[in-house]
C-alpha atoms as a PDB file:
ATOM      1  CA  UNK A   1       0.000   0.000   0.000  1.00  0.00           C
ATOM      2  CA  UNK A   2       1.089   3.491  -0.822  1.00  0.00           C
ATOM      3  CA  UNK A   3       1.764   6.028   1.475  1.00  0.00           C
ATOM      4  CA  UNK A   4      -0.795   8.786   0.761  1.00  0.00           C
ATOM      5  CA  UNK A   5       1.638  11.572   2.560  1.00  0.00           C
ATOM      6  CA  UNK A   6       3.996  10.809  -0.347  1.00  0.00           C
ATOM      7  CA  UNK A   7       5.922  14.058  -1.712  1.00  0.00           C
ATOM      8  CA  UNK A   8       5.361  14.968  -5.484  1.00  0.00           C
ATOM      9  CA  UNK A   9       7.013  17.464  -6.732  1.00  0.00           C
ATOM     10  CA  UNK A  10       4.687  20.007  -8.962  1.00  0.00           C
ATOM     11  CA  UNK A  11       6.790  19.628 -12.529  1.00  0.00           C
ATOM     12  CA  UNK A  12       7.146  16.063 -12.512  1.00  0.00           C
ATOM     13  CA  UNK A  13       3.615  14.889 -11.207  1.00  0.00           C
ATOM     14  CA  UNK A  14       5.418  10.646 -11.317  1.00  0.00           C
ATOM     15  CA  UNK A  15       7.930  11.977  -9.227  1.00  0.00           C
ATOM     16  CA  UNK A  16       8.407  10.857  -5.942  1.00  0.00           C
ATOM     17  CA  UNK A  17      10.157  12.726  -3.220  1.00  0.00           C
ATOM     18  CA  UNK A  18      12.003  11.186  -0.026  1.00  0.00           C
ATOM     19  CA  UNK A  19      13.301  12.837   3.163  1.00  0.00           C
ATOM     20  CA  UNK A  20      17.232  12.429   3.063  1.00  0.00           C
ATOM     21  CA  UNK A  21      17.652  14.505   6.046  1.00  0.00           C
ATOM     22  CA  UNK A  22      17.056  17.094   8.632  1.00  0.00           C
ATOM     23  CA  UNK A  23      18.626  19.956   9.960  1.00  0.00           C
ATOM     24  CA  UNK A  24      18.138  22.766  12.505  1.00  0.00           C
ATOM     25  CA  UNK A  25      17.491  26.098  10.756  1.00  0.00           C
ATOM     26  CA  UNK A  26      17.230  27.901   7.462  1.00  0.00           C
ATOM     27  CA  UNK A  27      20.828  28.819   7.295  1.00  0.00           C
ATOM     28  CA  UNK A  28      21.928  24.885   7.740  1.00  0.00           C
ATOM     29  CA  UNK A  29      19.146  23.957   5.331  1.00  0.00           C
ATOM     30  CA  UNK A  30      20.318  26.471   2.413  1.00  0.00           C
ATOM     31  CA  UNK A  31      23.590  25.216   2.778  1.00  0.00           C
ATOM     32  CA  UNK A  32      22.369  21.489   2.163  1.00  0.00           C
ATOM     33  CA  UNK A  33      20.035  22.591  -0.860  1.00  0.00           C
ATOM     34  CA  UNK A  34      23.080  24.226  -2.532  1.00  0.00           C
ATOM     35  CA  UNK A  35      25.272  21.870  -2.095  1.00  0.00           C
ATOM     36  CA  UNK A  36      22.942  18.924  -3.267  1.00  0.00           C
ATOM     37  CA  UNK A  37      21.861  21.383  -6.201  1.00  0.00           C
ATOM     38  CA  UNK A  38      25.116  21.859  -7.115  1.00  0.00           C
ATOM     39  CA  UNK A  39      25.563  18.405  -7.965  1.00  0.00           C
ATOM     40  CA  UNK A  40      22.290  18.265 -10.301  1.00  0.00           C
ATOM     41  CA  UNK A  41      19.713  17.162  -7.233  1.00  0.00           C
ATOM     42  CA  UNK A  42      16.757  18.751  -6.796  1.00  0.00           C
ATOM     43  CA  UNK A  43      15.383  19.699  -3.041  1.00  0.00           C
ATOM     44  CA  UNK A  44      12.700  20.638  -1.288  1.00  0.00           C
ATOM     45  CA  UNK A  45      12.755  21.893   2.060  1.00  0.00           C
ATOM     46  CA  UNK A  46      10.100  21.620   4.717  1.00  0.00           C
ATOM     47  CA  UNK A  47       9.708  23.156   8.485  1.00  0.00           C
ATOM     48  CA  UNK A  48       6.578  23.665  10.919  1.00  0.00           C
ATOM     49  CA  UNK A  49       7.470  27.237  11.478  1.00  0.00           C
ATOM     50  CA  UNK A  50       8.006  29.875   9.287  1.00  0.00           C
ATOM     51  CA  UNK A  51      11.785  31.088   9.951  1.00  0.00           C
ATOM     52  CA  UNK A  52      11.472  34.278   9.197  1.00  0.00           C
ATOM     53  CA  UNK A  53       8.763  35.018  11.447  1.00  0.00           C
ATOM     54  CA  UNK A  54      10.102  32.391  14.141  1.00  0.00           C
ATOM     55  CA  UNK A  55      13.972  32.279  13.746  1.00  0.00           C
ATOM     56  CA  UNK A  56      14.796  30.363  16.730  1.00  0.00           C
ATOM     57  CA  UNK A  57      15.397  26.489  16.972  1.00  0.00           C
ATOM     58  CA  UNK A  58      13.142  25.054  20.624  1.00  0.00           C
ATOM     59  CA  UNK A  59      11.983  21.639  20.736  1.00  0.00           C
ATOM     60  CA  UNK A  60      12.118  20.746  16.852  1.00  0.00           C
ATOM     61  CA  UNK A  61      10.501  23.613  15.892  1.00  0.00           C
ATOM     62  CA  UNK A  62      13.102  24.565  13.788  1.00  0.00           C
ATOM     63  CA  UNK A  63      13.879  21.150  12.303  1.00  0.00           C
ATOM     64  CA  UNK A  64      13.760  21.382   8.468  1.00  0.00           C
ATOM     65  CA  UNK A  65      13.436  18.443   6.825  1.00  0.00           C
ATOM     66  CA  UNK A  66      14.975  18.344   3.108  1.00  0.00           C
ATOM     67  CA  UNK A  67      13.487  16.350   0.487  1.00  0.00           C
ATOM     68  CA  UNK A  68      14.938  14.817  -3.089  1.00  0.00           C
ATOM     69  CA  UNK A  69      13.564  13.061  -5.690  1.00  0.00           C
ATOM     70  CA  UNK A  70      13.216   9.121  -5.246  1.00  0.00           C
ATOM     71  CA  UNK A  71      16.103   8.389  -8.023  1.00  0.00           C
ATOM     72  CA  UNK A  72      18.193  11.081  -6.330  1.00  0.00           C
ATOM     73  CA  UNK A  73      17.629   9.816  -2.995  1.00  0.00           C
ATOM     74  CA  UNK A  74      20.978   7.471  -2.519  1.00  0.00           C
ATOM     75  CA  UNK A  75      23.251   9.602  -4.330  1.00  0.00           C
ATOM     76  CA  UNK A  76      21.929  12.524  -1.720  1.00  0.00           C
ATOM     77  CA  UNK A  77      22.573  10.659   1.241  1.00  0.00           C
ATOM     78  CA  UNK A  78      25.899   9.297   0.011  1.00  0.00           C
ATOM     79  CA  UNK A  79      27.093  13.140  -0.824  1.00  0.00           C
ATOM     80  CA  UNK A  80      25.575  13.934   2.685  1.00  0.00           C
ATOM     81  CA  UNK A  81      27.461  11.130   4.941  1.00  0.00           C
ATOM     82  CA  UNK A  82      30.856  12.322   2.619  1.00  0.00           C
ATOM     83  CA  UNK A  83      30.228  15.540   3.855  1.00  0.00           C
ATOM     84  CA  UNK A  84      29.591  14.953   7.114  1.00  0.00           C
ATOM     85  CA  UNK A  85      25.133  15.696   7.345  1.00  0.00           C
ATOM     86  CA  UNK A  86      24.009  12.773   9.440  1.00  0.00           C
ATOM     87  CA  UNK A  87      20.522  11.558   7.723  1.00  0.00           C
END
């Protein structure tokens, strides 16, 4: 059974997306997104608070989680642990 809470991203509509990790903050999290864009994989990030209205980090609230695509997803997390960004 699929998992309804799936990520799709809106220009590729068969495109699955999969967390590869989480950080704590937006500066962490544009770091991550650049680097993984820089090597041709897409991202999408994800939080429960808005940073810029929020910018503080208390009990998860400023986890961001960062999302690939599905055929990007072990190539991600390989670049990640090379780097250092426990998934």
């Amino acid at each position: 059974m699929k998992d309804k809470r799936s990520k799709r991203h809106p220009q590729d509509p068969g495109s699955e997306f999969k967390e590869v990790c989480k950080v704590w903050g937006s500066a962490e999290a544009e770091v991550v997104k650049s680097f993984l864009e820089s090597h041709g994989i897409s991202c999408l990030l994800k939080g429960l608070v808005v940073q810029s209205v929020h910018p503080f980090s208390m009990d998860g609230l400023g986890e961001i989680k960062i999302f690939v695509q599905e055929k990007d997803c072990a190539l991600a997390k390989d670049l990640l642990k090379l780097k250092g960004v426990s998934p």
